[in-house]
Protein backbone atom coordinates (compact mmCIF):
# COMPACT_ATOMS: atom_id res chain seq x y z
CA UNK A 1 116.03 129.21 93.88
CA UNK A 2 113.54 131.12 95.99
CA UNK A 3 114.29 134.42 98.08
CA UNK A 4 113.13 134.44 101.49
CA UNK A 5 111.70 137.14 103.70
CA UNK A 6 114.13 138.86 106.22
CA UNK A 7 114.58 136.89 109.24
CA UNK A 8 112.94 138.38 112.16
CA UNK A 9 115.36 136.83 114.69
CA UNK A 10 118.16 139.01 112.83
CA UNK A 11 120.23 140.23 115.85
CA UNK A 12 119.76 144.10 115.96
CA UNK A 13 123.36 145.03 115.13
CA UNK A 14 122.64 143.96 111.57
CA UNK A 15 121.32 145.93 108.62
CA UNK A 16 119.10 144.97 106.41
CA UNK A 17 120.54 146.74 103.89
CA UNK A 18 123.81 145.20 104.19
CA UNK A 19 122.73 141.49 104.69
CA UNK A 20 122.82 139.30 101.96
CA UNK A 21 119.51 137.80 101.29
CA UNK A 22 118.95 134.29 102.46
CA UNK A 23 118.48 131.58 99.58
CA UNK A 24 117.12 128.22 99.62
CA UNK A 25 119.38 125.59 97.95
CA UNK A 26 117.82 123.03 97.16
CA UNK A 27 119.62 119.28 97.06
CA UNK A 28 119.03 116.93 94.25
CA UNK A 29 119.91 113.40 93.49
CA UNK A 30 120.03 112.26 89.80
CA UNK A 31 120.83 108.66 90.13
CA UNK A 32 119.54 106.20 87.88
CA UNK A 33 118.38 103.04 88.45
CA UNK A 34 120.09 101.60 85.86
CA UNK A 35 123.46 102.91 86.37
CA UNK A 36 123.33 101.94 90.03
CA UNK A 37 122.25 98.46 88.90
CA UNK A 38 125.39 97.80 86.50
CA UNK A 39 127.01 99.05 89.71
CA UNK A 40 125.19 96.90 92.39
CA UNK A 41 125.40 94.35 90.09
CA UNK A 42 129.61 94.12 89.53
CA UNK A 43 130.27 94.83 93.41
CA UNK A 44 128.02 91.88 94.58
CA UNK A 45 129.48 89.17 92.17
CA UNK A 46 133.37 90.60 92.63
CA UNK A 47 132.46 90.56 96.39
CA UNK A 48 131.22 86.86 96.21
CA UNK A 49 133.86 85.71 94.02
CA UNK A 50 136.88 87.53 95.97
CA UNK A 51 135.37 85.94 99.07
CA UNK A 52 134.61 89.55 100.69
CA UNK A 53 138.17 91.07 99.44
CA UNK A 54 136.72 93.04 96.83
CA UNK A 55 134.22 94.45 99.29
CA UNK A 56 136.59 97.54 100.13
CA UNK A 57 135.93 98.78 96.48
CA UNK A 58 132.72 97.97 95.83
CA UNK A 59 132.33 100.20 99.19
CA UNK A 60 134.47 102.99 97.05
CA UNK A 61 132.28 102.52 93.85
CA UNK A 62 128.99 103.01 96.02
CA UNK A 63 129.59 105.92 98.07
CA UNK A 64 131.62 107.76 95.11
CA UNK A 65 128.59 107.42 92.71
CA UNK A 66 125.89 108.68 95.36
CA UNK A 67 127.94 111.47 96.32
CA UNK A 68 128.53 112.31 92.58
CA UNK A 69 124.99 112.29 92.29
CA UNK A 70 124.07 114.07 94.99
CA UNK A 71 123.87 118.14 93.88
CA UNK A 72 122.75 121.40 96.05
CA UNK A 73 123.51 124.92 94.44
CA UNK A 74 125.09 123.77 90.98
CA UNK A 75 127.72 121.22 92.70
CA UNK A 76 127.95 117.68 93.78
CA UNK A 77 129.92 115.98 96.70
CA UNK A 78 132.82 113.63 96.05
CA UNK A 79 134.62 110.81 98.53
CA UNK A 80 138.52 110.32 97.73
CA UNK A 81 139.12 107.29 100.15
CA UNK A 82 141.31 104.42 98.92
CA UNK A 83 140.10 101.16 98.85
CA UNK A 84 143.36 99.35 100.12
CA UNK A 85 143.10 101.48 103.37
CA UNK A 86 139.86 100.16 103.78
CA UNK A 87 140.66 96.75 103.16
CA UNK A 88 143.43 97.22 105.66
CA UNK A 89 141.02 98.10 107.98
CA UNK A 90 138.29 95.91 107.24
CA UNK A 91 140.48 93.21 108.09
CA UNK A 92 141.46 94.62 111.12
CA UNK A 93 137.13 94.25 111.72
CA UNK A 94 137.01 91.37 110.92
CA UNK A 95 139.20 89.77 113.27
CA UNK A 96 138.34 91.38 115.83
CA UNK A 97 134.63 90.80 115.75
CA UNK A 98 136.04 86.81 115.52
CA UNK A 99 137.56 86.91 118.86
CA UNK A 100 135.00 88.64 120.29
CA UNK A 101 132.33 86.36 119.32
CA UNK A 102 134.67 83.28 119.75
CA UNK A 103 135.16 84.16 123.84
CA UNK A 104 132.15 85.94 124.35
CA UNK A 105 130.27 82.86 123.48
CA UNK A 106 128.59 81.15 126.21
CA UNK A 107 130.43 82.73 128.34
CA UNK A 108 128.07 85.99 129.30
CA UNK A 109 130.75 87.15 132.20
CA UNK A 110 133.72 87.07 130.07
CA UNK A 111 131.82 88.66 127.10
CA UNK A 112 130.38 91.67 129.27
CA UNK A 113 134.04 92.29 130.66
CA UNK A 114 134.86 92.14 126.88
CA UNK A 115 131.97 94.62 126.45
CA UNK A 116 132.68 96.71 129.15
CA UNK A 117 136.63 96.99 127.70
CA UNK A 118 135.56 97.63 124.64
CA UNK A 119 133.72 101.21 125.41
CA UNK A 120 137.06 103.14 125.71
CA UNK A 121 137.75 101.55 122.04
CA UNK A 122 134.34 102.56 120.97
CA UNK A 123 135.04 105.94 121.69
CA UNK A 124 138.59 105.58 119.86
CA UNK A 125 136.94 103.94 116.51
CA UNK A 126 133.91 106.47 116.62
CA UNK A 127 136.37 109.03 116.75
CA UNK A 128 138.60 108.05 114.07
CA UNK A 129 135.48 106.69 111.51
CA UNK A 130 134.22 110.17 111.91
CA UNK A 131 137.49 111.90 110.82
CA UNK A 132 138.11 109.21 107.92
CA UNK A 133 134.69 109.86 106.47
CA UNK A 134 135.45 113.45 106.84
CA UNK A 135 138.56 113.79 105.24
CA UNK A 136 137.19 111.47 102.56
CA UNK A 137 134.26 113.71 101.28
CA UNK A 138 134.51 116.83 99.50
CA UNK A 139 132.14 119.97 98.30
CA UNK A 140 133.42 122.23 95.30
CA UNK A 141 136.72 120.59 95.47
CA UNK A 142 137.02 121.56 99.42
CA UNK A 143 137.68 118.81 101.67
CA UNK A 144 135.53 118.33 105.13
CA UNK A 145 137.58 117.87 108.22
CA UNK A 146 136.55 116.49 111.98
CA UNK A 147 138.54 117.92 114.55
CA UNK A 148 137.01 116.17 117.66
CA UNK A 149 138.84 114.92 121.05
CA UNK A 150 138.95 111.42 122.52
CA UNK A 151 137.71 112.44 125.95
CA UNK A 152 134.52 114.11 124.07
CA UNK A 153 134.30 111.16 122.59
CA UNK A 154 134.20 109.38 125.35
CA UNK A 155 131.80 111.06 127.23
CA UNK A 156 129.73 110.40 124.25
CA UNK A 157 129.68 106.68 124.35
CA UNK A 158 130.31 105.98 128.60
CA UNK A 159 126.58 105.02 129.21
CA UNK A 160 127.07 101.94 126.76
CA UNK A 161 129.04 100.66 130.02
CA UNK A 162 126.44 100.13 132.31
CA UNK A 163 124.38 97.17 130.92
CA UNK A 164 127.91 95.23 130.83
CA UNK A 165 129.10 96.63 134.36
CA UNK A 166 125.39 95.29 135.72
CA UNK A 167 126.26 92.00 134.26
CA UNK A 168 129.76 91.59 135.73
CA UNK A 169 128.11 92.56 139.26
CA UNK A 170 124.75 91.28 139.17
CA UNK A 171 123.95 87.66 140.67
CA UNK A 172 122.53 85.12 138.05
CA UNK A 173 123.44 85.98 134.83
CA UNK A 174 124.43 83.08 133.20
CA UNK A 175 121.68 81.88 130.90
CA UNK A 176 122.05 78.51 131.64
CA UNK A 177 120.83 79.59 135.61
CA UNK A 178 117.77 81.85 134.78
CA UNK A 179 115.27 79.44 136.49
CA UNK A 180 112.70 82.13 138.50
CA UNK A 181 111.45 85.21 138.25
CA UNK A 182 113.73 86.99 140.53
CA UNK A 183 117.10 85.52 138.42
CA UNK A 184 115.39 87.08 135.23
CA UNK A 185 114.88 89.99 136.23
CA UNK A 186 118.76 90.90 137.54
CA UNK A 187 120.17 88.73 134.52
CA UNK A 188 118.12 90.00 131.51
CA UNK A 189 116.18 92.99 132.28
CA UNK A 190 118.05 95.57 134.40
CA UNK A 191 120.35 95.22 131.97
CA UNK A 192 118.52 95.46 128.70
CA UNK A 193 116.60 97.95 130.11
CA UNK A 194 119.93 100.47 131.04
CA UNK A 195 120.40 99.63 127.21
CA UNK A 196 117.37 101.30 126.17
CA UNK A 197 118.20 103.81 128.11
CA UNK A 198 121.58 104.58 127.69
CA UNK A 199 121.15 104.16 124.14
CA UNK A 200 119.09 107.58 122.82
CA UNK A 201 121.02 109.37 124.84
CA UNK A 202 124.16 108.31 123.05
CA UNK A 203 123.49 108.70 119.43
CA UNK A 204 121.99 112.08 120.37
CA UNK A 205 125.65 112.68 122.38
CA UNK A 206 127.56 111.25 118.57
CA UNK A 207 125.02 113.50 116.68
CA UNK A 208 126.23 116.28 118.62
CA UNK A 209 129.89 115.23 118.48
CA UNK A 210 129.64 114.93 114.95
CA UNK A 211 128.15 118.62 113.59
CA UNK A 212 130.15 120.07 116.54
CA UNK A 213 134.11 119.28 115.48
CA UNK A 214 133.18 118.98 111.94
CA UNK A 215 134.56 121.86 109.25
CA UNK A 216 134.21 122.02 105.38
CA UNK A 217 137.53 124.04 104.71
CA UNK A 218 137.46 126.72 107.25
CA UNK A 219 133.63 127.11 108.01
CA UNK A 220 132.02 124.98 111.13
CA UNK A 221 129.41 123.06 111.33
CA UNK A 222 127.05 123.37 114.66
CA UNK A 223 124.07 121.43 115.72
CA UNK A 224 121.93 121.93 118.89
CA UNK A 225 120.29 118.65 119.61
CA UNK A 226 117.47 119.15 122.28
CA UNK A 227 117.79 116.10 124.57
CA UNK A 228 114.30 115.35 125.40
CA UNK A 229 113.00 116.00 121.66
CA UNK A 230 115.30 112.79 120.95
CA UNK A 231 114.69 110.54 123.47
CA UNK A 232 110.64 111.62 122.13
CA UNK A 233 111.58 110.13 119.04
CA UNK A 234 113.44 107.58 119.89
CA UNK A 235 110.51 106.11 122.33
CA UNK A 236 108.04 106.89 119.89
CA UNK A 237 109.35 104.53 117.23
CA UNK A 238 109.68 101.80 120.44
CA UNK A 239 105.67 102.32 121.11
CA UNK A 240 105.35 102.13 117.32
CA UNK A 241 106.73 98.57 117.26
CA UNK A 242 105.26 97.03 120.59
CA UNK A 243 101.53 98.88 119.14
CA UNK A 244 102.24 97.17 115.60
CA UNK A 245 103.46 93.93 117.34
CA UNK A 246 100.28 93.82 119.69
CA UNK A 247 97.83 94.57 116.25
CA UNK A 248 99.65 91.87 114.35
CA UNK A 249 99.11 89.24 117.21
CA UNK A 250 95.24 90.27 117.38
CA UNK A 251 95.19 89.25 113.51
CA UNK A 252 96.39 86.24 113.90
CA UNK A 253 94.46 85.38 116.87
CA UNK A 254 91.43 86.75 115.29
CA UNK A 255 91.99 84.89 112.15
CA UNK A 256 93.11 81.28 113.65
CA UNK A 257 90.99 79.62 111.74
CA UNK A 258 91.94 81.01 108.29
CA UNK A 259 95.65 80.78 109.46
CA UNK A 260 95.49 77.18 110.17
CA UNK A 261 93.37 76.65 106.43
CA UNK A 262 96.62 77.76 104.62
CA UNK A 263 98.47 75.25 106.62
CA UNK A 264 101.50 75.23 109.02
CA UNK A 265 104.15 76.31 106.42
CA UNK A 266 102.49 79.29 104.88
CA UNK A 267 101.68 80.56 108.53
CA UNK A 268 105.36 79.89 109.70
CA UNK A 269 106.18 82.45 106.83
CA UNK A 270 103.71 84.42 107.49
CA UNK A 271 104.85 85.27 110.98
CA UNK A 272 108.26 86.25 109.93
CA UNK A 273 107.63 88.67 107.22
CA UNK A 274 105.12 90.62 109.28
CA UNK A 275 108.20 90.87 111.55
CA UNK A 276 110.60 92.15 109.19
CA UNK A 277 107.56 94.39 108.02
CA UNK A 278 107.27 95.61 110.88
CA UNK A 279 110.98 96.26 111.71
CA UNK A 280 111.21 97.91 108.21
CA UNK A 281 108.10 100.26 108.95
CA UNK A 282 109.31 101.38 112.55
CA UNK A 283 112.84 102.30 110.98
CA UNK A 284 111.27 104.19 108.24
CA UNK A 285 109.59 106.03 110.76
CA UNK A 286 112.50 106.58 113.24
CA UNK A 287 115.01 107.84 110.32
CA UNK A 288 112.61 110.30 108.99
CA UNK A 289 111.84 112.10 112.56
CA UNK A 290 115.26 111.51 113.66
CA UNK A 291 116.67 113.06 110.53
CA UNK A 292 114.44 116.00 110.97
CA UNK A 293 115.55 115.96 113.87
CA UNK A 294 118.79 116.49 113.54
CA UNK A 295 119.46 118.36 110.51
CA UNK A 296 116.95 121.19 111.14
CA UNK A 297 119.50 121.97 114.56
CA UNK A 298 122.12 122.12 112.58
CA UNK A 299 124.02 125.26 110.76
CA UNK A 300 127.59 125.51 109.01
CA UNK A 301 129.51 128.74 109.29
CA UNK A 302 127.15 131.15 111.02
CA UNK A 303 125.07 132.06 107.72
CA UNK A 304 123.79 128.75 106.48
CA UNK A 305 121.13 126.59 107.84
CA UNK A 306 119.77 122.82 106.81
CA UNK A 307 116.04 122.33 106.11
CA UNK A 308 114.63 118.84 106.17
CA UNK A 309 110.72 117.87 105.51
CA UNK A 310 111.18 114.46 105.54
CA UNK A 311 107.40 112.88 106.06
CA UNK A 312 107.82 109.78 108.66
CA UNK A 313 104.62 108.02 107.16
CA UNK A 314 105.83 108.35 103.70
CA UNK A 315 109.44 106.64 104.41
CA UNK A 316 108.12 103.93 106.51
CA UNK A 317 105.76 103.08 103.30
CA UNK A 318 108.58 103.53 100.93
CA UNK A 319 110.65 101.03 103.45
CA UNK A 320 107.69 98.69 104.01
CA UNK A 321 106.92 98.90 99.59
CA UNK A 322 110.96 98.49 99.11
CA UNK A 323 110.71 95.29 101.18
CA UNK A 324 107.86 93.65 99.43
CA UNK A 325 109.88 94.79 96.10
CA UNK A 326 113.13 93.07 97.08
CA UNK A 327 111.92 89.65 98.60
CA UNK A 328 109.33 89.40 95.58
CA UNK A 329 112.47 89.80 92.86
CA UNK A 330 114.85 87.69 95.16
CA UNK A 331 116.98 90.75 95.88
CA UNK A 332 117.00 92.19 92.46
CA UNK A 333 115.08 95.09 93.19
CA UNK A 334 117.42 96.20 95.80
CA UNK A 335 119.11 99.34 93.16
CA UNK A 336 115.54 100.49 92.91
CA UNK A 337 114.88 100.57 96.72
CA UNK A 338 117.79 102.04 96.80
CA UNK A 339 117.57 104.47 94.02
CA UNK A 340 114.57 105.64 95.19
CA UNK A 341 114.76 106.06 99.04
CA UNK A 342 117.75 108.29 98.06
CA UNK A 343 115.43 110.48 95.59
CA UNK A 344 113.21 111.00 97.90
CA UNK A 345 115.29 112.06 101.05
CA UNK A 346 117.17 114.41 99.03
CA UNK A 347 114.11 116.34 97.78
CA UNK A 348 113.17 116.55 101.15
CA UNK A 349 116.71 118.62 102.00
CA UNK A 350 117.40 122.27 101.54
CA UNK A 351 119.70 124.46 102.91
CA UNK A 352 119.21 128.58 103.41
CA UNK A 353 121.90 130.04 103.17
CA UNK A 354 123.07 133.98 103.29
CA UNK A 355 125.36 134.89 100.32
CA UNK A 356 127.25 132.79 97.92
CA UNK A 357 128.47 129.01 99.06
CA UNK A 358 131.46 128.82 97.19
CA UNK A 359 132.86 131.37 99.17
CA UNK A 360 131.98 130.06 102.26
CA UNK A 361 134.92 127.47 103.13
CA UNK A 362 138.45 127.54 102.47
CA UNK A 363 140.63 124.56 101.56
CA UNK A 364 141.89 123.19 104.86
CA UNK A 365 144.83 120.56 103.96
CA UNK A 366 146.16 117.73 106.47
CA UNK A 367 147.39 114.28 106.52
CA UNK A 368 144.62 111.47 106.08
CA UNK A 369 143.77 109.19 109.10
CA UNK A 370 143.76 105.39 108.81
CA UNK A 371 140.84 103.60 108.00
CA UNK A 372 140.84 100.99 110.53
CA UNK A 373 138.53 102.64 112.70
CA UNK A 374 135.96 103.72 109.69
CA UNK A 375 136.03 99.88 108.90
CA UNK A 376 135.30 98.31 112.37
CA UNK A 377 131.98 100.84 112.93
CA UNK A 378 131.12 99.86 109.30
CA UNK A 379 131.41 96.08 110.07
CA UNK A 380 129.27 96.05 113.38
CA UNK A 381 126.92 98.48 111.41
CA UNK A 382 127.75 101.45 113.45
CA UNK A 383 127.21 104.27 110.80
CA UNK A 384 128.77 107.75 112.50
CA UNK A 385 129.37 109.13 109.51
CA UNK A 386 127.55 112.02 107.31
């Protein structure tokens, strides 16, 4: 651990003398590659062979081994959530997303009413995912807590409303009438493009949510998420992929020749996996600054702050790498992506903190909340959590 100087931002009523001295904390995660294999390895054929059932513990077996390996000032996190909850839950998910995709499809009005509906849920299951995760993680034995509202969370997710509203009250949206220009334009753009809109401003608003209404015991979590530094790196990453997109089309139009040598098939290939490259690279990029982002605004209990150095070139080469690894060992290498994505973000994480952790939080005891709403963000890949 290393002793920093005084900090000079110290409000004045403070002595110097009295203050604790602020020490970085270091996080660490000593996963294995092997273990984590064995793991991978027993949820994925359970989960095949169950048809999906066994999915709820495989989810338990996961998250409980990378937050039992995951260590900052002599102590590792632990989650505590049962897997038949989840399953419950997961179910719930499940059949929901079926109905939804059942009416929705083909039908573009009736599935952006559907949408539209569904917002006031979305705040509901964003809400209740973030206090099941909560609940469901632990530091030195003391649980975490969320303690957020459902308007708050509602404000939070409204703008997801407006590309569905524009479709219920725009002319020409079916697909099937999108003939000229003009039709496009009101059908498919206006509303994708209040998408990308709406859409930083959103996760910034959860990100906010989150750190805000969150406890571990008795000591609160705060984060101050400058607006326009998000939407900055959220359009960043979108100029990243168009810029990639354009420089992989000048390849192949530069190389025509050579592509049509190899043949039709091998070029058909080719085409995809620059896409997914490219996909894997912008994300890369996106989590590292977003993570920064976010974690360097945010403090828990007054006297302890979060440090993250995350490089965004480095994880979009470890994603990009991790890609090549997987598809070139049919999936097999997926533990060591894994593995070592999680190394490497976690050496990039410190927290400074004034005085002693363990006596920063106090156990904070409540009843559990379901797990349906966890479940349904964690099917549609909506991760709120930690």
């Amino acid at each position: 651990m290393q002793n920093l100087p005084p900090d000079p931002d110290r409000s004045e009523g403070k002595s110097a003398e009295t203050d604790p001295p602020a020490t970085v904390h270091p996080f660490r995660f000593t996963g294995a590659v092997a273990e984590y294999f064995r793991i991978w390895i027993v949820n994925l054929f359970l989960t095949v062979v169950t048809l999906g059932a066994y999915s709820a513990w495989a989810k338990v077996r996961r998250k409980r081994y990378f937050h039992g390996n995951t260590w900052v000032d002599g102590a590792n996190f632990d989650y505590h959530a049962d897997p038949l909850a989840i399953l419950k839950g997961r179910a719930i998910a499940v059949a929901g997303f079926l109905v939804f995709t059942l009416v929705s499809w083909g039908y573009p009005r009736v599935g952006a009413a559907i949408g539209l509906a569904f917002v006031p849920a979305l705040a509901w299951l964003a809400l209740r995912t973030l206090q099941f995760t909560a609940f469901n993680s632990s530091y030195r034995n003391v649980r975490f807590r969320f303690r957020g509202s459902y308007l708050d969370a509602l404000r939070a997710v409204g703008p997801l409303g407006v590309s569905p509203a524009l479709v219920l009250v725009l002319p020409a949206t079916d697909p099937w009438t999108l003939h000229d220009g003009g039709s496009i334009l009101l059908g498919v753009v206006l509303p994708a493009l209040a998408t990308l809109l709406a859409l930083p401003y959103v996760v910034a608003a959860l990100a906010r949510f989150q750190a805000n209404n969150t406890w571990l015991g008795s000591a609160p979590f705060a984060r101050e998420v400058r607006g326009g530094a998000y939407f900055g790196a959220f359009y960043v990453a979108f100029a990243l992929a168009i810029a990639l997109g354009i420089i992989a089309g000048m390849f192949f139009a530069m190389f025509s020749a050579a592509v049509v040598a190899i043949g039709p098939e091998a070029a058909g290939l080719a085409v995809p996996f620059i896409q997914v490259m490219i996909v894997a690279v912008v994300i890369g990029f996106s989590r590292a600054r977003i993570a920064n982002l976010l974690l360097n605004a945010t403090t828990l209990g007054g006297r302890v702050r979060f440090s993250s150095g995350i490089d965004p070139v480095r994880l979009a080469g470890m994603y990009a790498v991790n890609l090549v690894a997987i598809g070139a060992t049919f999936g097999l290498a997926v533990p060591w992506a894994v593995i070592r994505t999680a190394r490497y973000r976690a050496s990039c994480l410190s927290i400074v903190a004034e005085g002693e952790l363990d006596a920063l939080a106090v156990e904070d005891r409540g009843m559990p909340p379901g797990a349906a709403g966890d479940q349904i963000a964690d099917f549609m890949q909506l991760d709120f959590s930690l």
